[in-house]
C-alpha atoms as a PDB file:
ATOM      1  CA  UNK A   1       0.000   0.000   0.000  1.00  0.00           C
ATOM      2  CA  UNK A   2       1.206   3.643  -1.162  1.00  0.00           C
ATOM      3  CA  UNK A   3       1.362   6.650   1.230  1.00  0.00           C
ATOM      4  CA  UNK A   4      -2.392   7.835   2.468  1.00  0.00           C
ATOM      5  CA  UNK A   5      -1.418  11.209   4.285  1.00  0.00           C
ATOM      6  CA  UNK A   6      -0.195  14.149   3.027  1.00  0.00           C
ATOM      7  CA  UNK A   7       2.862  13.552   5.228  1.00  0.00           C
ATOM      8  CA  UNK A   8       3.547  10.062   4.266  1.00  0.00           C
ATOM      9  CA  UNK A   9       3.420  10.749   0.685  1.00  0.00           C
ATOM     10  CA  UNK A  10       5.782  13.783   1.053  1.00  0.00           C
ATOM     11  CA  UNK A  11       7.675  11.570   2.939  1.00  0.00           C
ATOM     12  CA  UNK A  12       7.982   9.216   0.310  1.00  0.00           C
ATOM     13  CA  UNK A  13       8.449  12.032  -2.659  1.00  0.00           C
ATOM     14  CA  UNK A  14      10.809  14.412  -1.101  1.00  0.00           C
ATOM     15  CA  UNK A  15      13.017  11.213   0.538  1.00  0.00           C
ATOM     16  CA  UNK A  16      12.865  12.176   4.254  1.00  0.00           C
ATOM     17  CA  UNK A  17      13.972   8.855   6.203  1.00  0.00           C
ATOM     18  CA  UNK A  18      16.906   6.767   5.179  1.00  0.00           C
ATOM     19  CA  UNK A  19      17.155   2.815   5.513  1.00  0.00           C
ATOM     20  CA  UNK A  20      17.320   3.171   9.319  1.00  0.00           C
ATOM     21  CA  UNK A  21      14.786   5.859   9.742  1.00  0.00           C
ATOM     22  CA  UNK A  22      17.002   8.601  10.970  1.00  0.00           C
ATOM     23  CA  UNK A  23      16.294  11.776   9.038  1.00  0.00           C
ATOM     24  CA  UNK A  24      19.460  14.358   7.609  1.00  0.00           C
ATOM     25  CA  UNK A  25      20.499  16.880   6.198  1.00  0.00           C
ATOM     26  CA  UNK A  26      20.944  16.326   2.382  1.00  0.00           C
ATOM     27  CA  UNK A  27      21.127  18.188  -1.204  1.00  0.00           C
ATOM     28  CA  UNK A  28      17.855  18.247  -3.224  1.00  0.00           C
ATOM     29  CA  UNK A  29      17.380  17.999  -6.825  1.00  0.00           C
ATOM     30  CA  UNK A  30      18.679  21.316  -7.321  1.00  0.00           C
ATOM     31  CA  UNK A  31      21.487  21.577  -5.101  1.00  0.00           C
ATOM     32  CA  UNK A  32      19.827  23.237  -1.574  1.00  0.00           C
ATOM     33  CA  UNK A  33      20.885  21.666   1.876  1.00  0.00           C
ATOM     34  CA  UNK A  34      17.684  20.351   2.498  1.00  0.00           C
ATOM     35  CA  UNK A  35      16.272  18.523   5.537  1.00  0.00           C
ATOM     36  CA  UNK A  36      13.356  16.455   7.734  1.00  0.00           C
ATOM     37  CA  UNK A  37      10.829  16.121   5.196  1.00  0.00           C
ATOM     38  CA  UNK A  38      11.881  18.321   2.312  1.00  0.00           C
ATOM     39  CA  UNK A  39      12.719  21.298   4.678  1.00  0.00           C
ATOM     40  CA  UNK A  40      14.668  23.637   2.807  1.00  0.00           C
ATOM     41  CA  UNK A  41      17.351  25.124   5.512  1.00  0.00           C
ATOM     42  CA  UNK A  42      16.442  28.969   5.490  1.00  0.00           C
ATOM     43  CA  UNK A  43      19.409  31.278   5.056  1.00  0.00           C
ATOM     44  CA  UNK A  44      19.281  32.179   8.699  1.00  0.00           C
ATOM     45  CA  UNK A  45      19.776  28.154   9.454  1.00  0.00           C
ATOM     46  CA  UNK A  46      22.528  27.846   6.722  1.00  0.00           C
ATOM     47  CA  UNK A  47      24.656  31.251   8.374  1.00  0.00           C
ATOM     48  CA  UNK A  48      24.118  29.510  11.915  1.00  0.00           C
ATOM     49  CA  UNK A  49      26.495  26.760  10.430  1.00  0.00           C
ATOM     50  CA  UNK A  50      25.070  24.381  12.408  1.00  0.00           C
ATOM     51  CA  UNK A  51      23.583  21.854   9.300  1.00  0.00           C
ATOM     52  CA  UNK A  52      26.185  19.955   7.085  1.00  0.00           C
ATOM     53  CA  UNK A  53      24.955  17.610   4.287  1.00  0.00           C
ATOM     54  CA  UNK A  54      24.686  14.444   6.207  1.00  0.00           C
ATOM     55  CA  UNK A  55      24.055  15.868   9.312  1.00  0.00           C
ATOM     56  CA  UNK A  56      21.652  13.461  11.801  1.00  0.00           C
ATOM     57  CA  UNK A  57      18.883  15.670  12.286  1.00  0.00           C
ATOM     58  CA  UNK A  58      16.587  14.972  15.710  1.00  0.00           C
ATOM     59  CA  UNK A  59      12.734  13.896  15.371  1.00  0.00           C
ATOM     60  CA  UNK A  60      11.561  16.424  17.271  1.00  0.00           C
ATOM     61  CA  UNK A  61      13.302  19.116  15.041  1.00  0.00           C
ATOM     62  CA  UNK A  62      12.020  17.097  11.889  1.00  0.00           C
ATOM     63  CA  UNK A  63       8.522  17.045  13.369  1.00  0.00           C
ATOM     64  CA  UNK A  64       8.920  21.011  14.310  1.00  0.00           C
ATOM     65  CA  UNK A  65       9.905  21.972  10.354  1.00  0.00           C
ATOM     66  CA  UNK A  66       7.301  19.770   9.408  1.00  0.00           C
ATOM     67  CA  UNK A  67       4.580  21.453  11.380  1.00  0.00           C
ATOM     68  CA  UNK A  68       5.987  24.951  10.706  1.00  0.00           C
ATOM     69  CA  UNK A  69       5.784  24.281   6.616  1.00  0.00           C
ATOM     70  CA  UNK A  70       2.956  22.580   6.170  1.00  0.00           C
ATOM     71  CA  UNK A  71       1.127  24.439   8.050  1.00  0.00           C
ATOM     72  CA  UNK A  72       2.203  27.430   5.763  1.00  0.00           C
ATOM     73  CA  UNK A  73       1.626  25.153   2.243  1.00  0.00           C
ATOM     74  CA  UNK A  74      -1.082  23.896   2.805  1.00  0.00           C
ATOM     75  CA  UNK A  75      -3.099  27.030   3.851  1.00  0.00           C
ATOM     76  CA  UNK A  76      -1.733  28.038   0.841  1.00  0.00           C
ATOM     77  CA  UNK A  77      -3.398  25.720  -0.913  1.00  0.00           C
ATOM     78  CA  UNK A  78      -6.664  25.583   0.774  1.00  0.00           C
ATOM     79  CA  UNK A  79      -7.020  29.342  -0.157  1.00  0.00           C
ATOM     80  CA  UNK A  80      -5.876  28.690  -3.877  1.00  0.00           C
ATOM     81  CA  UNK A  81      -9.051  25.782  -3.915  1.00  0.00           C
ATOM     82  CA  UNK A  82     -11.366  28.216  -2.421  1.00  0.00           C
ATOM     83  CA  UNK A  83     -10.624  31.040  -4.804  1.00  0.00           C
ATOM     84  CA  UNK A  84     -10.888  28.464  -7.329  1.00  0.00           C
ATOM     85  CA  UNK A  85     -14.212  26.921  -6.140  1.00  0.00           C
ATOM     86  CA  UNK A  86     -13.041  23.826  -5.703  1.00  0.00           C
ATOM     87  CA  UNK A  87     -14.522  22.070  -2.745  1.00  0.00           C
ATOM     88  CA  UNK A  88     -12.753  18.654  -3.185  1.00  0.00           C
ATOM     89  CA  UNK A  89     -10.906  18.414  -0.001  1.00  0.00           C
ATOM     90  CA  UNK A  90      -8.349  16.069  -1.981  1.00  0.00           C
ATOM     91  CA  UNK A  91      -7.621  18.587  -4.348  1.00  0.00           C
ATOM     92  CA  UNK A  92      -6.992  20.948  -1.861  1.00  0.00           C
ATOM     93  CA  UNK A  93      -4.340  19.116  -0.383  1.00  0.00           C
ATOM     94  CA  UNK A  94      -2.829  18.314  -3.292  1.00  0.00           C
ATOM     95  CA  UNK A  95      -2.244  21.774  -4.186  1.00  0.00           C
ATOM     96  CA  UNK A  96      -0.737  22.230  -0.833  1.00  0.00           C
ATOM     97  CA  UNK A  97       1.580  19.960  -1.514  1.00  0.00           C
ATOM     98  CA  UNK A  98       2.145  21.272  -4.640  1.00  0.00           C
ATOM     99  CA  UNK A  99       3.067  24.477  -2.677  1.00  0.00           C
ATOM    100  CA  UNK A 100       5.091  22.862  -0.596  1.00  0.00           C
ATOM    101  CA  UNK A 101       7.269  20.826  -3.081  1.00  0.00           C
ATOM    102  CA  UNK A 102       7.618  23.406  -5.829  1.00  0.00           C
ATOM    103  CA  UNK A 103       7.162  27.022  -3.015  1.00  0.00           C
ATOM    104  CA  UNK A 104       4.700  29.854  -2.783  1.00  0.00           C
ATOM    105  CA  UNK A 105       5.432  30.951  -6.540  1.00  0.00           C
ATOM    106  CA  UNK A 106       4.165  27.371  -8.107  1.00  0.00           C
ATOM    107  CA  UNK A 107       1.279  28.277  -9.817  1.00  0.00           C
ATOM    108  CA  UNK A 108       3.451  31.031 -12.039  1.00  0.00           C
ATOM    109  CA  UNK A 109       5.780  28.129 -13.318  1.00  0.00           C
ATOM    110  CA  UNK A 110       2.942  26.371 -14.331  1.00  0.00           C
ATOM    111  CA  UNK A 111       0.661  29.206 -16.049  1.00  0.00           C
ATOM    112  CA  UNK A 112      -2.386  27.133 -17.203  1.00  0.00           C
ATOM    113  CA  UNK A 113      -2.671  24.991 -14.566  1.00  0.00           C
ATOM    114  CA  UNK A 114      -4.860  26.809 -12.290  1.00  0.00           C
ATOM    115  CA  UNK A 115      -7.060  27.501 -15.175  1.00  0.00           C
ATOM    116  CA  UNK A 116      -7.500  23.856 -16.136  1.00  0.00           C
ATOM    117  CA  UNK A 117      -8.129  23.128 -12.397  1.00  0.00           C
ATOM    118  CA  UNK A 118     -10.878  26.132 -11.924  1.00  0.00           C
ATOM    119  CA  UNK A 119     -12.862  24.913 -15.146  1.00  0.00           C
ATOM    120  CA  UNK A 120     -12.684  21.248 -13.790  1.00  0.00           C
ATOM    121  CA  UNK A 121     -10.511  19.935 -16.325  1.00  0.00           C
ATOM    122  CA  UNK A 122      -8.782  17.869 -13.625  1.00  0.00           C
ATOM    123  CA  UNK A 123      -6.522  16.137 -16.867  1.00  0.00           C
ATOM    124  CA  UNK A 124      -5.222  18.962 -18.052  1.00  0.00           C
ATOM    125  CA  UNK A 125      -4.435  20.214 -15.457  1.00  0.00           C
ATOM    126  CA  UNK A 126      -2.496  17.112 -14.144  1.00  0.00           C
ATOM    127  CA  UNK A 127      -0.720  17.383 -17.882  1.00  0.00           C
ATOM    128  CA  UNK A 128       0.031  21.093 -17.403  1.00  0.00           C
ATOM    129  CA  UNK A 129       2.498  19.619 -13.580  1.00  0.00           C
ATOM    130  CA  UNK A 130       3.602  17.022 -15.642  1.00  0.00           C
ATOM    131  CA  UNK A 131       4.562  17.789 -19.174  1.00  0.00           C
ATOM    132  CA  UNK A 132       6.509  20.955 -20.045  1.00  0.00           C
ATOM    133  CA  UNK A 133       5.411  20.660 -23.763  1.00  0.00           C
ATOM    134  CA  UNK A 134       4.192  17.114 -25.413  1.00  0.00           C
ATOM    135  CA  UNK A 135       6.201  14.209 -24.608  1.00  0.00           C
ATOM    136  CA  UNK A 136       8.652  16.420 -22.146  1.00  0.00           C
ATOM    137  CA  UNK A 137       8.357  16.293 -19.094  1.00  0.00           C
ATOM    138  CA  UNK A 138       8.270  19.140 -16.498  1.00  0.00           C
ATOM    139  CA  UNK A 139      11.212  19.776 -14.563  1.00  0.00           C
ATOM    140  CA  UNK A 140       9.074  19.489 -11.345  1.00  0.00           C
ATOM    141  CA  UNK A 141       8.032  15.712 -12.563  1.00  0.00           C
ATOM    142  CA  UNK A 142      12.083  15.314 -13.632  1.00  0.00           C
ATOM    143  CA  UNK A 143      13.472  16.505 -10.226  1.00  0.00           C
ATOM    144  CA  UNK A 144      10.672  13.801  -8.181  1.00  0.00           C
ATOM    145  CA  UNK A 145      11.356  10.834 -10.229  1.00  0.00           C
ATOM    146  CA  UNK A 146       9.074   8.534  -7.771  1.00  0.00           C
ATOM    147  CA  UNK A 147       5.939  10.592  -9.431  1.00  0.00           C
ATOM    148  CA  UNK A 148       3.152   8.029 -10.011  1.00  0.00           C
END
């Protein structure tokens, strides 16, 4: 069975845990120290000096980031849904995680997306995430190869 919560499946996309379950601090796809569950270290944490790549990083800290961003995403993306009319609860958190994984400025990168969402075309707007153009796909999709 695949993830069910929004935490387990950015858990599971954003890499989080390694073998032994210990979380750290670790490079994304695009080169930022990154850490917990896809916490990307804040240039305040990064001038503190105290996160290397690698770095053991405590639960409770994890669990603290976690809290701290999701709580900011996926607000985000409840507010997105309800300016959009979209009542789904699903698709509400799955533009908060869409927040969360790609940042406040997502729905720019993607410029037809919200569109396709708004007018219920729940297809293409999945396409818009996924493919940059036909039969390329998005960086976002490139840089989270364990996209279903």
């Amino acid at each position: 069975m695949g993830p069910e919560t929004p935490r387990e499946e950015l858990e599971f996309y954003e890499g989080g845990k390694d073998a032994s379950g210990k979380y750290h601090v670790y490079l994304d796809s695009e080169g930022n120290l990154t850490a917990g569950i896809g916490h990307k270290l804040t240039p305040q944490e990064l001038e503190s000096g105290d996160y290397k790549e690698g770095q053991e990083i405590p639960l409770k800290q994890v669990e603290e980031w976690y809290e701290q961003d999701w709580g900011k995403y996926s607000k985000l993306g409840e507010d997105k849904a309800k300016e959009l009319g979209i009542v789904d609860e699903n698709l509400g958190e799955g533009l908060g995680q869409a927040f969360f994984q790609l940042g406040e400025s997502f729905p720019s990168k993607f410029p037809s997306f919200l569109g396709a969402l708004g007018d219920k075309r729940y297809a293409d707007a999945r396409e818009e995430l996924y493919y940059a153009e036909p039969g390329v796909e998005s960086l976002w999709y490139q840089q989270t190869p364990k996209r279903p």
